[in-house]
Protein backbone atom coordinates (compact mmCIF):
# COMPACT_ATOMS: atom_id res chain seq x y z
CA UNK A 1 19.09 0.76 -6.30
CA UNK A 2 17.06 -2.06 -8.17
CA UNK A 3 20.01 -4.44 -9.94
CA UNK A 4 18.98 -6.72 -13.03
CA UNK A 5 20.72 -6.79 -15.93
CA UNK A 6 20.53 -4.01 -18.52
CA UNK A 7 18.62 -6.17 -21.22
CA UNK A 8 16.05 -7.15 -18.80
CA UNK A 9 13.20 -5.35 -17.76
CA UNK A 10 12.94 -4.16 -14.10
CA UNK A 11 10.81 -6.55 -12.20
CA UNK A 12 8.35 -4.32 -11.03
CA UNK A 13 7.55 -2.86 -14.72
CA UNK A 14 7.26 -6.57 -15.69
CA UNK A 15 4.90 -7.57 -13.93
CA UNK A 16 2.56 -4.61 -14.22
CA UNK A 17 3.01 -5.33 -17.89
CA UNK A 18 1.86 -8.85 -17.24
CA UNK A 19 -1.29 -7.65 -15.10
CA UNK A 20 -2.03 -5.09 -17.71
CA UNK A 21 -1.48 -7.58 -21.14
CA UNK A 22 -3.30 -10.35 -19.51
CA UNK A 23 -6.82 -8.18 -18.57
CA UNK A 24 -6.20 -8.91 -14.65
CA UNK A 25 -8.78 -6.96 -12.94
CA UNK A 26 -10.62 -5.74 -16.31
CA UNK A 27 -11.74 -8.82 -18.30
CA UNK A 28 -13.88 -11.62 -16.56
CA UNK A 29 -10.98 -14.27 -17.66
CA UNK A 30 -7.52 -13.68 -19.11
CA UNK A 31 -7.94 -11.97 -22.17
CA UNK A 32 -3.98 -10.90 -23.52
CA UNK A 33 -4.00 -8.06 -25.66
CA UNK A 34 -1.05 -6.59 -26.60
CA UNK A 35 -2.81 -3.36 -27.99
CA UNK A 36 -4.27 -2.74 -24.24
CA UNK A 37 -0.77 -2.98 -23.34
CA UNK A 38 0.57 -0.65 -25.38
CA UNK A 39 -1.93 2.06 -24.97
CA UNK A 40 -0.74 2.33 -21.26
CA UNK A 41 3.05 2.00 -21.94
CA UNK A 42 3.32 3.11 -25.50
CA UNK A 43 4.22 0.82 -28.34
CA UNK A 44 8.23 1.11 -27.76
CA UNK A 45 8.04 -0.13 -24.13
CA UNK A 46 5.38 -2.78 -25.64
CA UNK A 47 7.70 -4.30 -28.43
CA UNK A 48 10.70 -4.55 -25.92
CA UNK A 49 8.22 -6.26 -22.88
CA UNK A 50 6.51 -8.85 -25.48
CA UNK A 51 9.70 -11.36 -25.63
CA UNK A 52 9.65 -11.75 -21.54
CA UNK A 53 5.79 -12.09 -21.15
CA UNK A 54 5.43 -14.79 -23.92
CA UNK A 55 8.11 -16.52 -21.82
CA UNK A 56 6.21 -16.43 -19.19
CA UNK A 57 2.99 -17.23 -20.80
CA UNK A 58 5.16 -20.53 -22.17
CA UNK A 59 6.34 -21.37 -18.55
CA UNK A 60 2.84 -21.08 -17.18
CA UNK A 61 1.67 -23.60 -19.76
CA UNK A 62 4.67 -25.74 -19.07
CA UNK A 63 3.65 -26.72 -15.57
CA UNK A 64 0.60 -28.80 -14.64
CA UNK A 65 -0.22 -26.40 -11.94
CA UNK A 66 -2.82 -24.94 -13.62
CA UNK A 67 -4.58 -28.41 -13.94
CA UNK A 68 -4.08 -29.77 -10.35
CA UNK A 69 -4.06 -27.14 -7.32
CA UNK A 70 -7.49 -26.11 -5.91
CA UNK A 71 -7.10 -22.22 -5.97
CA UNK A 72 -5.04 -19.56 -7.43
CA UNK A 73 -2.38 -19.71 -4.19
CA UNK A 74 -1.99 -22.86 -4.34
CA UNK A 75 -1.49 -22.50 -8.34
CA UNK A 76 1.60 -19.72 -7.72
CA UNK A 77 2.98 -22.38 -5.24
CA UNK A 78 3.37 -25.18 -7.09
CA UNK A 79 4.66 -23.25 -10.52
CA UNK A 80 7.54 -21.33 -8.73
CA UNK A 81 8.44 -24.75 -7.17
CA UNK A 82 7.92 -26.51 -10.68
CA UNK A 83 11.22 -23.63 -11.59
């Protein structure tokens, strides 16, 4: 049994949420749309998930990660260390 806490989203659906929202996959570079998102999870689902990705989008853009590491591992490294 997955355990989080009843006002947050389960992991898993979060970050297929993120993957979808961001274009991951489907756009060239990311390209959020929340209208992509809620065409695969409805707009309910959408409106609830929107709060936790734009915190995430924030604590991307609040470490430098981005701007120094050579590749994308290297990138997911350094960020979860920078939290």
């Amino acid at each position: 049994m997955n355990s989080h806490p009843a006002d947050q989203p389960d992991p898993a659906q979060l970050s297929t949420a993120l993957i979808i929202w961001t274009g991951f996959g489907q756009t060239p570079r990311p390209q959020r749309d929340e209208e992509r998102l809620a065409r695969h999870i409805g707009t309910h689902a959408t409106i609830k998930l929107m709060p936790q990705l734009r915190k995430l989008e924030d604590d991307f853009y609040a470490t430098s990660a981005r701007q120094t590491a050579p590749d994308l591992p290297a990138m997911g490294r350094q960020a979860s260390e920078d939290f």
